[in-house]
N, C-alpha and C. Protein backbone atom coordinates (compact mmCIF):
# COMPACT_ATOMS: atom_id res chain seq x y z
N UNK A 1 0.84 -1.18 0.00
CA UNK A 1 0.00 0.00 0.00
C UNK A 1 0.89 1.25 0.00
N UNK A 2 0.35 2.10 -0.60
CA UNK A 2 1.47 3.58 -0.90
C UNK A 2 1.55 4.30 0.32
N UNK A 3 1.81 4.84 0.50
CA UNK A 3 2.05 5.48 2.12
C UNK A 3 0.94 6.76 1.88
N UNK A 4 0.35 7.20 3.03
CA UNK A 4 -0.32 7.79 2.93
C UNK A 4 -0.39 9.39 3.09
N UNK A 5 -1.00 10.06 1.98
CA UNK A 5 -0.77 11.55 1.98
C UNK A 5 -1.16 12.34 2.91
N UNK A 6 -0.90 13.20 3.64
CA UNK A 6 -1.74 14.01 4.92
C UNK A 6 -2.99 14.76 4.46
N UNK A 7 -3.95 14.65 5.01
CA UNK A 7 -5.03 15.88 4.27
C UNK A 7 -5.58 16.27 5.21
N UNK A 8 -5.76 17.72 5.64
CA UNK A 8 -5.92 18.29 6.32
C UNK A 8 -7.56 18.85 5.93
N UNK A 9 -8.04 17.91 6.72
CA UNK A 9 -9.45 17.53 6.49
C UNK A 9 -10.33 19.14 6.92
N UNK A 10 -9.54 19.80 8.27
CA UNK A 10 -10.42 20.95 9.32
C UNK A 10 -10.31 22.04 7.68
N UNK A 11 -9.59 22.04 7.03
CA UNK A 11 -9.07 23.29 5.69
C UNK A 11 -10.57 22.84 4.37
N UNK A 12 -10.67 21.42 4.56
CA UNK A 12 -11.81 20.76 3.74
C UNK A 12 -13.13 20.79 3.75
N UNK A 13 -13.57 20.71 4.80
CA UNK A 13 -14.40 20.58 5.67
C UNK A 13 -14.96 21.79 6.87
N UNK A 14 -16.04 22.54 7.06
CA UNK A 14 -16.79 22.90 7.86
C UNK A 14 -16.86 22.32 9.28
N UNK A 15 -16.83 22.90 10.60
CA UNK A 15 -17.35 21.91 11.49
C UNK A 15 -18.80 21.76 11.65
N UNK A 16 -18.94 20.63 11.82
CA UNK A 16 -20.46 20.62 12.26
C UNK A 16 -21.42 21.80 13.20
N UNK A 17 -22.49 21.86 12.87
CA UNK A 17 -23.27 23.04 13.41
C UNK A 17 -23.25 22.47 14.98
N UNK A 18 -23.33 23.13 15.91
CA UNK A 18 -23.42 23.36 17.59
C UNK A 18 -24.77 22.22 17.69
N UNK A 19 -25.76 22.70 16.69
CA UNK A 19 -26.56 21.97 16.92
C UNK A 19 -26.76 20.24 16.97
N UNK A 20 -26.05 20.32 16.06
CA UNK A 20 -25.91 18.81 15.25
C UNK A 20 -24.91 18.16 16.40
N UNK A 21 -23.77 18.72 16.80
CA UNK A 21 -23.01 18.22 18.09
C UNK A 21 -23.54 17.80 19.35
N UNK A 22 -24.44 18.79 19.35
CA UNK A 22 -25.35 18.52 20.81
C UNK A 22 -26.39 17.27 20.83
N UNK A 23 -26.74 16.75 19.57
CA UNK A 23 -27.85 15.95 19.46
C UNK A 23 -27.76 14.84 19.38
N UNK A 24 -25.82 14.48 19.71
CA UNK A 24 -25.15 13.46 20.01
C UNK A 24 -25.14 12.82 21.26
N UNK A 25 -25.74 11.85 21.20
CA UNK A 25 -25.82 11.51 23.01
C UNK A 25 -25.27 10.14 23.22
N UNK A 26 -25.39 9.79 24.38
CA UNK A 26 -24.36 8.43 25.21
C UNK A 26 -25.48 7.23 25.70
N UNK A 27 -26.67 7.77 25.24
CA UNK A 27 -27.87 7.08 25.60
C UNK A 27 -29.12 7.06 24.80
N UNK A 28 -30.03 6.45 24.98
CA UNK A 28 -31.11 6.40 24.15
C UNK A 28 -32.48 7.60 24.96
N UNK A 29 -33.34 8.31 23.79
CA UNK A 29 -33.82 8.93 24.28
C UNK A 29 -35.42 8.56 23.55
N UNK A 30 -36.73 9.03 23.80
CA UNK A 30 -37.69 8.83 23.59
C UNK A 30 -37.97 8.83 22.22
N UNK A 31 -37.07 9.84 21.39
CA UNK A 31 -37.28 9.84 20.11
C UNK A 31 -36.63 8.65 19.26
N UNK A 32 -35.20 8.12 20.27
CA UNK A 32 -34.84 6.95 19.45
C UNK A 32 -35.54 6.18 19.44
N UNK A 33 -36.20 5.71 20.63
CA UNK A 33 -36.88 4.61 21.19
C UNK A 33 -38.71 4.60 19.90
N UNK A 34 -38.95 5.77 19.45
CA UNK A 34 -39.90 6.04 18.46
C UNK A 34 -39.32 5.15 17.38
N UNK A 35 -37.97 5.65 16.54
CA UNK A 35 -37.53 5.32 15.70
C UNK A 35 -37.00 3.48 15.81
N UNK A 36 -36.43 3.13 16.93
CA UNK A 36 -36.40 1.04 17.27
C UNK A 36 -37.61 0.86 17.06
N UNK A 37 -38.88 1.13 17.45
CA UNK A 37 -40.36 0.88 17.53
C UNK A 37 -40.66 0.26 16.03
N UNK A 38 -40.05 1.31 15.07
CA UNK A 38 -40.72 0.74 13.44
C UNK A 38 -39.53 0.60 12.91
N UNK A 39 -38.21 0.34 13.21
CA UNK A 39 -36.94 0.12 12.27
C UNK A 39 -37.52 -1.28 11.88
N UNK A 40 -37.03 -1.75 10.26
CA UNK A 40 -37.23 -3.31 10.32
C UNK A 40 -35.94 -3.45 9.73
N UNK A 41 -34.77 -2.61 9.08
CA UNK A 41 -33.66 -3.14 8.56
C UNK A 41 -32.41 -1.73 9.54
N UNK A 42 -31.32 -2.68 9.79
CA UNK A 42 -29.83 -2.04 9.78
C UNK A 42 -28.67 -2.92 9.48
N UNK A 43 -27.95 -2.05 9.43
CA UNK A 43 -26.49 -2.77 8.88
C UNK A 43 -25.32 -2.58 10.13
N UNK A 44 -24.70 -3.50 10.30
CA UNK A 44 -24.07 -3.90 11.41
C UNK A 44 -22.69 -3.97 10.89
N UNK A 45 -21.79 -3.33 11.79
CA UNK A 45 -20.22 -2.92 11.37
C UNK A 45 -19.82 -3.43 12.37
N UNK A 46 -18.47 -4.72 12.35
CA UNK A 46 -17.81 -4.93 13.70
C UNK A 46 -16.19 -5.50 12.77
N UNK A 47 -15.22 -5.87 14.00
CA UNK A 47 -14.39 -5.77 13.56
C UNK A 47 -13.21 -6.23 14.56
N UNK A 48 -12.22 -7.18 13.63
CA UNK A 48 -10.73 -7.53 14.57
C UNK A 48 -9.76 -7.55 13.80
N UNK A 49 -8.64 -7.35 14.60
CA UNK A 49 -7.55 -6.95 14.13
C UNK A 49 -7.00 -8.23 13.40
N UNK A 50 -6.87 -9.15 13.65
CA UNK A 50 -6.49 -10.20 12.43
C UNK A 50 -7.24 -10.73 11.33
N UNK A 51 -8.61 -10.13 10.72
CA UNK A 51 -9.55 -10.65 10.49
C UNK A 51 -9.97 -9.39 9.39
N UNK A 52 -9.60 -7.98 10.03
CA UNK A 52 -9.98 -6.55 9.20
C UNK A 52 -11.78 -6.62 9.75
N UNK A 53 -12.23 -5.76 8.85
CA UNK A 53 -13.75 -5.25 8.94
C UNK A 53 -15.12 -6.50 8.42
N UNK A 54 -15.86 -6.06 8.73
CA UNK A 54 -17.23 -6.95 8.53
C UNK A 54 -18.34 -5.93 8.77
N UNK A 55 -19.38 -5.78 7.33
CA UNK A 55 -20.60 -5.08 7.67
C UNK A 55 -22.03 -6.20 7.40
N UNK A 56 -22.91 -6.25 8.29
CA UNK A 56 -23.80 -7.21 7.45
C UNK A 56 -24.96 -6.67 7.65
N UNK A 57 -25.98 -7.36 7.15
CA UNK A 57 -27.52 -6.77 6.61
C UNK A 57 -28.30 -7.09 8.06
N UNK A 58 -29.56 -6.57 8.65
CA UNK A 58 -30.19 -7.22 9.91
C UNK A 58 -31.22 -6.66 9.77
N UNK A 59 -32.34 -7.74 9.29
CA UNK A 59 -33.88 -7.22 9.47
C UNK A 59 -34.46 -7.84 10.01
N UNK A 60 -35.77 -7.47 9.95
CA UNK A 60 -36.80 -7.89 10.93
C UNK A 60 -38.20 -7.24 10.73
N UNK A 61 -38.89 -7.90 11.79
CA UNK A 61 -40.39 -6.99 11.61
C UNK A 61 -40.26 -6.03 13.09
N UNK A 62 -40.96 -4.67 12.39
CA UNK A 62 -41.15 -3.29 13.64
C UNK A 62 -40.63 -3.76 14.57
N UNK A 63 -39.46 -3.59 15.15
CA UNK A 63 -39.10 -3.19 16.77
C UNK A 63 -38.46 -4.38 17.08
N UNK A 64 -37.61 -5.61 16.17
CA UNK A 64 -36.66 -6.30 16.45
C UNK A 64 -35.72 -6.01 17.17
N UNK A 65 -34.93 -4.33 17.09
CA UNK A 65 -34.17 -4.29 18.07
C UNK A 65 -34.90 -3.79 19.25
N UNK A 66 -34.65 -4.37 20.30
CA UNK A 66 -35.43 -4.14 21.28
C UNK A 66 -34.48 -3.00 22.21
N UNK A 67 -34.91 -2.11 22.83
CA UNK A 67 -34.44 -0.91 24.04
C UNK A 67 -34.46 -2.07 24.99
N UNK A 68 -34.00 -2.19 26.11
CA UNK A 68 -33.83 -2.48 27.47
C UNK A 68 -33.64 -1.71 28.29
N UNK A 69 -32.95 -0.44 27.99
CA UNK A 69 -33.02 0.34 29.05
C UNK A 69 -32.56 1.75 27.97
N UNK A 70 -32.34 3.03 28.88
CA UNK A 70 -31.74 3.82 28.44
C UNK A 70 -30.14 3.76 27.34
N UNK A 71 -29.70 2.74 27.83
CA UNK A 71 -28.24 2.35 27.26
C UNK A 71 -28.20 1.21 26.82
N UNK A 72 -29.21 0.05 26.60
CA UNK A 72 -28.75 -1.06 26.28
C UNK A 72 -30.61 -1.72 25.25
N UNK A 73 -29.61 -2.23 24.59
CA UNK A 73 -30.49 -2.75 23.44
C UNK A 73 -30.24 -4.04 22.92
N UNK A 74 -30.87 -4.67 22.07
CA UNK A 74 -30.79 -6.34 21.67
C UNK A 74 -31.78 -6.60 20.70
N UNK A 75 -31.07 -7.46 19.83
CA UNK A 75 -31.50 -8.15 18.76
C UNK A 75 -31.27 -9.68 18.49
N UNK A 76 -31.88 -10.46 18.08
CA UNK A 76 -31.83 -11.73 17.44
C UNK A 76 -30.53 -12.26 16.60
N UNK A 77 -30.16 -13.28 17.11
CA UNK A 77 -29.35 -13.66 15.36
C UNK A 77 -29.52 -14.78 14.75
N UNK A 78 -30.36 -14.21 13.78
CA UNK A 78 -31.09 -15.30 12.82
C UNK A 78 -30.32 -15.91 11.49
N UNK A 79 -30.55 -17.11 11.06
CA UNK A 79 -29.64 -18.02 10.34
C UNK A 79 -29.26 -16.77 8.71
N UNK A 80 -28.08 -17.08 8.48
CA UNK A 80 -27.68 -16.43 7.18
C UNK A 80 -26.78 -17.22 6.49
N UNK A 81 -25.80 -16.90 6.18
CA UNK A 81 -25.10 -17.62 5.05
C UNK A 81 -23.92 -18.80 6.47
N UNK A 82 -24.17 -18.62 7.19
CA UNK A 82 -23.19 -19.39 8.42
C UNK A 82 -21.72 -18.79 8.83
N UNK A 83 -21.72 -17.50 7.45
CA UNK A 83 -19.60 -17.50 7.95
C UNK A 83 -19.93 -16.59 9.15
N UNK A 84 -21.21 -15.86 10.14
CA UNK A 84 -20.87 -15.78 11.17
C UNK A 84 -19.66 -14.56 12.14
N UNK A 85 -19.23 -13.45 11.11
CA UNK A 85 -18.04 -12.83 11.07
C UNK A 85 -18.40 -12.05 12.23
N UNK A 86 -19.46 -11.39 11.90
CA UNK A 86 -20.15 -10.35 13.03
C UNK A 86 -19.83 -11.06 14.64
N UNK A 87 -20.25 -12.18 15.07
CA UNK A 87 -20.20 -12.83 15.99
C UNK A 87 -18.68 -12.84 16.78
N UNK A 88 -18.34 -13.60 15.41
CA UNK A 88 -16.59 -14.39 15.48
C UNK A 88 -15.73 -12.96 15.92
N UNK A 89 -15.98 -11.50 15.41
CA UNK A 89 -15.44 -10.59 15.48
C UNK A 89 -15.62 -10.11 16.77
N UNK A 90 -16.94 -10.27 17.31
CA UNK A 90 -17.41 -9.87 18.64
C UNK A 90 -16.71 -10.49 19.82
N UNK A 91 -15.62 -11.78 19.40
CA UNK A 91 -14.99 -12.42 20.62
C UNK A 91 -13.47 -11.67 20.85
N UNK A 92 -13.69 -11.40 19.82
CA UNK A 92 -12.28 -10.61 20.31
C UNK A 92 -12.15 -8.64 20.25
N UNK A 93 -13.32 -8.16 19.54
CA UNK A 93 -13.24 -6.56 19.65
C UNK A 93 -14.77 -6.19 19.70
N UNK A 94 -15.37 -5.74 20.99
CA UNK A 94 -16.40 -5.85 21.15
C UNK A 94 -17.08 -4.56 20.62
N UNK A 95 -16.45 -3.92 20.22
CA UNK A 95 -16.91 -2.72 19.21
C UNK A 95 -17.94 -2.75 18.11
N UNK A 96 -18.41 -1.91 18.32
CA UNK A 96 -20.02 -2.17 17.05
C UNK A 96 -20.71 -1.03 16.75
N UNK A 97 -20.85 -0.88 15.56
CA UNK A 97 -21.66 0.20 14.84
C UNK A 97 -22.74 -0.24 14.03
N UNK A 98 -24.00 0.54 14.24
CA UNK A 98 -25.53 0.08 13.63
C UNK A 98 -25.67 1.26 12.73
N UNK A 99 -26.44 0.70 11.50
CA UNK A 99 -26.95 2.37 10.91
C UNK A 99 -28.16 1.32 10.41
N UNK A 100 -29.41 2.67 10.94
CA UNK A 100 -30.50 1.90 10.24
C UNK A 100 -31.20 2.83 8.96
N UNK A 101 -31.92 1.94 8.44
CA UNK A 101 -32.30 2.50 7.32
C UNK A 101 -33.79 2.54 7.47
N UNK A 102 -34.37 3.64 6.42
CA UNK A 102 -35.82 3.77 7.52
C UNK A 102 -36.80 3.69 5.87
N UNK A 103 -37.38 3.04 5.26
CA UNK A 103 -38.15 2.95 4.14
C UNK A 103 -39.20 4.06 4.25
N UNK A 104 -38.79 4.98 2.52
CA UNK A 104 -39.29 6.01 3.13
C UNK A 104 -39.08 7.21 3.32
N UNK A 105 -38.02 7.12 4.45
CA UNK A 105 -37.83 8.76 4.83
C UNK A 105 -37.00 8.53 4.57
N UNK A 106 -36.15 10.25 5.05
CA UNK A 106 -34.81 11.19 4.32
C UNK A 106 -33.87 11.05 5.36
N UNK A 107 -33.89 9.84 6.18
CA UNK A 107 -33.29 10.27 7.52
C UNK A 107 -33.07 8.65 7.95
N UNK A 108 -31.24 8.70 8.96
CA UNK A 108 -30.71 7.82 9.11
C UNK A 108 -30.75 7.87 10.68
N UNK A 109 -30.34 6.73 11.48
CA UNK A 109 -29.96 6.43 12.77
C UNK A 109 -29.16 6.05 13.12
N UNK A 110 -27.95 6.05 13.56
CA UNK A 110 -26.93 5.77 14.21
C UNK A 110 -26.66 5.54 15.46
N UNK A 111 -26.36 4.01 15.76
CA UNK A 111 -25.81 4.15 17.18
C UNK A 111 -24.55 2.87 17.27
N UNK A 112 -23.95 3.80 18.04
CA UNK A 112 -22.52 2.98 18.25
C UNK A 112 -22.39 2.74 19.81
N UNK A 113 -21.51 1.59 19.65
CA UNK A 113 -21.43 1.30 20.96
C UNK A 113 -20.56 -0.13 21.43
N UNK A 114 -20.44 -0.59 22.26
CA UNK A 114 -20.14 -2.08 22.65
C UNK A 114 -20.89 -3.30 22.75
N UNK A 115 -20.88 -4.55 22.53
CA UNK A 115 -21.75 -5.51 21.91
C UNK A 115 -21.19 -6.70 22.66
N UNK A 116 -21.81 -7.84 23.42
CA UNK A 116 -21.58 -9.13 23.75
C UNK A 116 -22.36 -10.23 23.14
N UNK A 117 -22.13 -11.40 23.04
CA UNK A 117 -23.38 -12.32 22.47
C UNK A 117 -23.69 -13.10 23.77
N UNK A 118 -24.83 -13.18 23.78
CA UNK A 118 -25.62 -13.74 24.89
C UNK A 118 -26.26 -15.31 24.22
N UNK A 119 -26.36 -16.04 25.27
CA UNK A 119 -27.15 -17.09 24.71
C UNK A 119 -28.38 -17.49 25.73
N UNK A 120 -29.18 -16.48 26.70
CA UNK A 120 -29.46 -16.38 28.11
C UNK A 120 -30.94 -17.01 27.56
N UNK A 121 -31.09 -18.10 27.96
CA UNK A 121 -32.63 -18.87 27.63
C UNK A 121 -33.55 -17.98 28.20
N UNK A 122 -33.81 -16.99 29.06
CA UNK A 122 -34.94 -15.86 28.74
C UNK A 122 -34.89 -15.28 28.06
N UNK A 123 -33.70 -14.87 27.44
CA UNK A 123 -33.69 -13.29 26.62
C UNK A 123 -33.44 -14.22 24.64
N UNK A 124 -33.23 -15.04 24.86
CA UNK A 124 -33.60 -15.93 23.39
C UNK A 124 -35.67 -15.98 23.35
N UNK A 125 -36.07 -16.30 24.28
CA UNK A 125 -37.30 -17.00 24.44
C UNK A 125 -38.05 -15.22 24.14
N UNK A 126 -37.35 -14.47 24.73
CA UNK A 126 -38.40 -13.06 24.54
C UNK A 126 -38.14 -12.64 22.93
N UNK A 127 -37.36 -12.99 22.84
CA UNK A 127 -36.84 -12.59 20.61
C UNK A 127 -37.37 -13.70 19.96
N UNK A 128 -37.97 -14.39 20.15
CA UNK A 128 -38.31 -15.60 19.43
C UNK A 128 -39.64 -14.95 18.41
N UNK A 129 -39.79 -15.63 17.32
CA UNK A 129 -40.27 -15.14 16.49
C UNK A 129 -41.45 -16.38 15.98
N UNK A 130 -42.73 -16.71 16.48
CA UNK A 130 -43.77 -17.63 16.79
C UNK A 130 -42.63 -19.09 17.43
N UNK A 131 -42.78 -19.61 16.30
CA UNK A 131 -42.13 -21.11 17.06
C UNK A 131 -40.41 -21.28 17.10
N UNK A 132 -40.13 -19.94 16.48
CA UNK A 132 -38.31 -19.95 16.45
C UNK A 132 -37.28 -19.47 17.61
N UNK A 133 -36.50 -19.87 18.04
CA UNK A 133 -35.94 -19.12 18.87
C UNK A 133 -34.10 -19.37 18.38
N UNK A 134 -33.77 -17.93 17.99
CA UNK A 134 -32.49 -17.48 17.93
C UNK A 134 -31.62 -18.43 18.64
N UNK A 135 -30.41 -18.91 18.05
CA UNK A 135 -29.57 -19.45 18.56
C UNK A 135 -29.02 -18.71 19.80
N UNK A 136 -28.56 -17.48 19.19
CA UNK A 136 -27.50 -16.66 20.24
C UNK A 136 -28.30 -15.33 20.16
N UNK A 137 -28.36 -13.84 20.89
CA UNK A 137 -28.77 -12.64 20.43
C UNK A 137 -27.19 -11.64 20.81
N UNK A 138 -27.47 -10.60 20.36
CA UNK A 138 -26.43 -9.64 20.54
C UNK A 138 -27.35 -8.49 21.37
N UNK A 139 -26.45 -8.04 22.60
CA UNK A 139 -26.86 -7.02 23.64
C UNK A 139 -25.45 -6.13 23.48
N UNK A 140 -26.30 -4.91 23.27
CA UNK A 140 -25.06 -3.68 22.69
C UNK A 140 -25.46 -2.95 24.19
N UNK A 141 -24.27 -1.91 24.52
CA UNK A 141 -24.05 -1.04 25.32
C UNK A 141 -24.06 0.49 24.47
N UNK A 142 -24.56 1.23 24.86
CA UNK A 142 -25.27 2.40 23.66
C UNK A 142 -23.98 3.02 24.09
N UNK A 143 -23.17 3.30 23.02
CA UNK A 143 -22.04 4.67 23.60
C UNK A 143 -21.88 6.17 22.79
N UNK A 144 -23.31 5.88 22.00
CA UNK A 144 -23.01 7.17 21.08
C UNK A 144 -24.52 7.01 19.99
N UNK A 145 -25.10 7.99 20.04
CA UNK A 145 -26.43 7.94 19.37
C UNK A 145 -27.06 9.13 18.40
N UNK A 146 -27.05 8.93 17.03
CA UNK A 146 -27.30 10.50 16.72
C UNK A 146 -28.22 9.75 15.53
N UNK A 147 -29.20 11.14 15.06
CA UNK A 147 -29.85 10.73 13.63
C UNK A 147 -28.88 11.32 12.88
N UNK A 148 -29.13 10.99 11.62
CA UNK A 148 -28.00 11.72 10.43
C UNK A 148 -28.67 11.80 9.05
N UNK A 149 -28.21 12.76 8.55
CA UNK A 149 -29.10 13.35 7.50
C UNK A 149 -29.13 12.42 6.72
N UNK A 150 -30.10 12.00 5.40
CA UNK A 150 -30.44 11.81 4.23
C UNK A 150 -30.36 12.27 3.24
N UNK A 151 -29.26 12.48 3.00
CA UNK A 151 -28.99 13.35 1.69
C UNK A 151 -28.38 11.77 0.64
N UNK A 152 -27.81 10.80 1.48
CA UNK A 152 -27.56 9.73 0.53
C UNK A 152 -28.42 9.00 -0.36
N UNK A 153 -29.68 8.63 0.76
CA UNK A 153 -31.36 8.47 0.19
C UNK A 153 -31.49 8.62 -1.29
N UNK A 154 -31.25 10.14 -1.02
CA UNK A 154 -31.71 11.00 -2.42
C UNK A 154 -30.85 11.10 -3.62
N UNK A 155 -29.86 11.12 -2.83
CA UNK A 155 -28.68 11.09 -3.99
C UNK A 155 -28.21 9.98 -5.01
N UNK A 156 -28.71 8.42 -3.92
CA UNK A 156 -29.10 7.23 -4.77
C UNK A 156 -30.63 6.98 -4.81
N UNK A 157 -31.74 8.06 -5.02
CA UNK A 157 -32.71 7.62 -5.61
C UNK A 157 -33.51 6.22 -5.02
N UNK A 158 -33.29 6.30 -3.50
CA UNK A 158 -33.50 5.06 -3.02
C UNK A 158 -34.74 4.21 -3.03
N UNK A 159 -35.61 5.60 -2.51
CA UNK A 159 -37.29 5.06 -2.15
C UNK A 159 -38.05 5.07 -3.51
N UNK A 160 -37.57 5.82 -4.59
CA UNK A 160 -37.85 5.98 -5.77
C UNK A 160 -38.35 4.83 -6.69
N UNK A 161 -39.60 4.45 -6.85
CA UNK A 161 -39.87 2.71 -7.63
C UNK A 161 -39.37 2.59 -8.93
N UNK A 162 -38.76 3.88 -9.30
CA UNK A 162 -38.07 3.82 -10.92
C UNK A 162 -36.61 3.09 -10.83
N UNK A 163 -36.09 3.37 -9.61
CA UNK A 163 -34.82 2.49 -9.15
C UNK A 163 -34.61 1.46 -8.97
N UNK A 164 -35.49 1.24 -9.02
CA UNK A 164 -35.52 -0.69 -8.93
C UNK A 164 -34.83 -1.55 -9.50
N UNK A 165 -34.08 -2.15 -9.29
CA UNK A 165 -33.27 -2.84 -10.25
C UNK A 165 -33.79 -3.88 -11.11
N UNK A 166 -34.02 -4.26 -12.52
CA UNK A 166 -34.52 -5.18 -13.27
C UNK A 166 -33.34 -6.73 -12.92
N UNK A 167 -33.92 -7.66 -12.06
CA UNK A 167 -33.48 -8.71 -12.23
C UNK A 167 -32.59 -9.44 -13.79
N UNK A 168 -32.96 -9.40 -14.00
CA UNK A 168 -32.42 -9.99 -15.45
C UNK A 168 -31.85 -9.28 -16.09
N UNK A 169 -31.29 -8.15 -15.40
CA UNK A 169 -30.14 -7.56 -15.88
C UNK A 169 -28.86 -7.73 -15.55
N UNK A 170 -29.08 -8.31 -14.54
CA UNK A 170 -27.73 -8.97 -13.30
C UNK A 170 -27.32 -10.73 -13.61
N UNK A 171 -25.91 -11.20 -13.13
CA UNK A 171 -26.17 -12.45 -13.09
C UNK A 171 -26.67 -12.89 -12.12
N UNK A 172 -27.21 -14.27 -12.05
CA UNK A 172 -28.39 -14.28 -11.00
C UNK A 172 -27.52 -15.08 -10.03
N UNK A 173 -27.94 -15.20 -9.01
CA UNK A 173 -27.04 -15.97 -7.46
C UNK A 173 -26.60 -17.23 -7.65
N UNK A 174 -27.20 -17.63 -8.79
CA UNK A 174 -27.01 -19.09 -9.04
C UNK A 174 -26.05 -18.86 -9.93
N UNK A 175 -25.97 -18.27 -10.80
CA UNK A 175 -24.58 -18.24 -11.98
C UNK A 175 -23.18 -17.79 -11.41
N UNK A 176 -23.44 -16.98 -9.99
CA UNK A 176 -22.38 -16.81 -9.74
C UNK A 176 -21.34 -17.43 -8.79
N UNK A 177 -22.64 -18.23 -7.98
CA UNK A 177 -22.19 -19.19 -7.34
C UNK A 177 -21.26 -20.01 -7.96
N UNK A 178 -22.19 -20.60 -8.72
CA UNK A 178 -21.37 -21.60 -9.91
C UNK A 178 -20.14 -21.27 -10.53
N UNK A 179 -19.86 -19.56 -10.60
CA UNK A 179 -18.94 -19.40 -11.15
C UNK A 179 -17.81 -19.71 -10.13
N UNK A 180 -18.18 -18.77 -9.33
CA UNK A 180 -16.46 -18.25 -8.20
C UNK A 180 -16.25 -19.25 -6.92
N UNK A 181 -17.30 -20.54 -7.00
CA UNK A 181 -16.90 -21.77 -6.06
C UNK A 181 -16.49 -22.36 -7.27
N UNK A 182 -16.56 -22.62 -8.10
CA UNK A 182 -16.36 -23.52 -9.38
C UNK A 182 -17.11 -24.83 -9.12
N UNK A 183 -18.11 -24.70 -9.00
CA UNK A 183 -19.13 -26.02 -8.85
C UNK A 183 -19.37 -26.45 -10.20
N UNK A 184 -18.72 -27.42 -10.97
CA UNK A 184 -18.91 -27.67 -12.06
C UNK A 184 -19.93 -29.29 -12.19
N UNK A 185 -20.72 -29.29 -12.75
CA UNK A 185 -22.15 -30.16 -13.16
C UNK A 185 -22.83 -29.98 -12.14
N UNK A 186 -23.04 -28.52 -11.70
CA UNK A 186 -24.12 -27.69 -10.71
C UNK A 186 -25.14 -27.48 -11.74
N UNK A 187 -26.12 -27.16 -11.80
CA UNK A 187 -27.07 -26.57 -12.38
C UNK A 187 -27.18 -24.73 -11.80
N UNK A 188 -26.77 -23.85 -12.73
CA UNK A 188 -27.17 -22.20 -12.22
C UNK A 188 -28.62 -22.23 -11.90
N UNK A 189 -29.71 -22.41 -12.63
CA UNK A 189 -30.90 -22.28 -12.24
C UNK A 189 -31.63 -23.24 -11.32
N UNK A 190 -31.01 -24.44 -10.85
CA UNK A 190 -31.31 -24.82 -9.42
C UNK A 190 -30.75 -24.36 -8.02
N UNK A 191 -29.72 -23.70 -8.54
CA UNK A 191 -29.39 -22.92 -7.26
C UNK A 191 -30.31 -21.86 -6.86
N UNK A 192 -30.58 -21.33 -8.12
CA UNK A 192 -31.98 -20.31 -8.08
C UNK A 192 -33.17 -20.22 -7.61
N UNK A 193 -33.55 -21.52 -7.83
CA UNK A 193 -35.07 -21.96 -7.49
C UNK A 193 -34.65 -22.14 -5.54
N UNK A 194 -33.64 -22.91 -5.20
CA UNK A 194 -33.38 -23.06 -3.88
C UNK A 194 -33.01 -21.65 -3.36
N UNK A 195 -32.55 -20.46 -3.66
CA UNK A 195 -32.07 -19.74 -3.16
C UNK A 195 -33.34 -18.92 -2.96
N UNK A 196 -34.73 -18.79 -4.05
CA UNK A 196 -35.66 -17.76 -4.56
C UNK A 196 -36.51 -18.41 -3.01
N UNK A 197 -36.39 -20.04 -2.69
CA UNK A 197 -37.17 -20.16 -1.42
C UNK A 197 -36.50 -19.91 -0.10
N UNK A 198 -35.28 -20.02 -0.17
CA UNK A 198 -34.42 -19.88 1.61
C UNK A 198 -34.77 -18.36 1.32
N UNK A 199 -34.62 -17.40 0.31
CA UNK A 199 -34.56 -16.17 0.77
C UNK A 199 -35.75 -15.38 1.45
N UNK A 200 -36.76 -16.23 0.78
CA UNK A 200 -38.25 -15.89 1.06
C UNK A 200 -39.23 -16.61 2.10
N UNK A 201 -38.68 -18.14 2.47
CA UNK A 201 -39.49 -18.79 3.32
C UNK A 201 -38.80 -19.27 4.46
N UNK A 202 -37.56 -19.41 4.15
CA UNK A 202 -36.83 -19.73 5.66
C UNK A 202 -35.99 -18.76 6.26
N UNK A 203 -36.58 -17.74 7.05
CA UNK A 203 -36.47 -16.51 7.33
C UNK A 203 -35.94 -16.75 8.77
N UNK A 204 -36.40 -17.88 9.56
CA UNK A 204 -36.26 -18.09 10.63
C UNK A 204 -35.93 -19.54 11.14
């Protein structure tokens, strides 16, 4: 890697308005607790030093992440592809960043903080989702909480139904599978048909 140039970001950059600083907090407040109520998707950032970064996808229906208190919150961890990084990362740097995304509006949520995985047979049994219950859940320690503008939203045209991406313009999950494992006398379009149902019916 090339060594890196200095950039003197404060000469680049504006500081943030007084306002926007202040609306940074160390805890959860009534308005976040509005916004956990109907979140159904965020993306989860964690991370170790022999291993580098990991961001992954986390949805749900209204109010998966659950408040527990002013500072502490929890979510489910429901089956995905198995590599598990988020977790595996959590044993050794308990550091964690959420950004949720809100369908819809112009406006983001942020909260950062510290994260353990629990496997506590009450607190699985209260996330359970009719007859499922989460292997393990993740309980974060709130250390930093702000909304943040939406200007990205707009700028990628997000909520917009003209954006939509046309399937069959892409290769599909199955062709690529096939490609970059090299599964050769796989079928691409049976991976498809299996993938079009785990993505849609085995949710839990």
């Amino acid at each position: 890697m090339a060594p890196r140039e200095p950039v003197d970001l404060g000469a680049l950059y504006a500081a943030p308005p007084p306002m926007i600083q202040k609306a940074v907090t160390n805890y959860l407040t009534e308005y976040h607790r509005a916004y956990l109520e109907i979140a159904t998707f965020f993306c989860l950032a964690t991370g170790r030093q022999d291993a580098g970064l990991d961001a992954s996808p986390r949805g749900g229906p209204p109010g998966f992440v659950r408040m527990l208190d002013a500072t502490t919150l929890v979510f489910a961890d429901w089956p995905g592809n198995n590599r598990i990084e988020s977790l595996r990362n959590l044993q050794h740097d308990d550091r964690v960043a959420m950004l949720f995304l809100f369908p819809g509006l112009e406006v983001f949520m942020r909260i950062n903080g510290c994260a353990r995985i629990s496997t506590a047979s009450e607190l699985l049994e209260e996330l359970a989702e009719g007859a499922k219950q989460p292997k393990a859940a993740v309980v974060v320690k709130v250390e930093e909480a702000l909304f943040h503008c939406g200007k990205a939203v707009n700028r990628a045209r997000l909520w917009n139904p003209a954006s939509q991406v046309d399937r069959a313009s892409l290769p599909s999950v199955g062709t690529v599978l096939v490609a970059l494992a090299g599964l050769s006398g796989v079928s691409a379009s049976a991976l498809d048909a299996k993938y079009d149902v785990a993505v849609k019916q085995e949710l839990y």
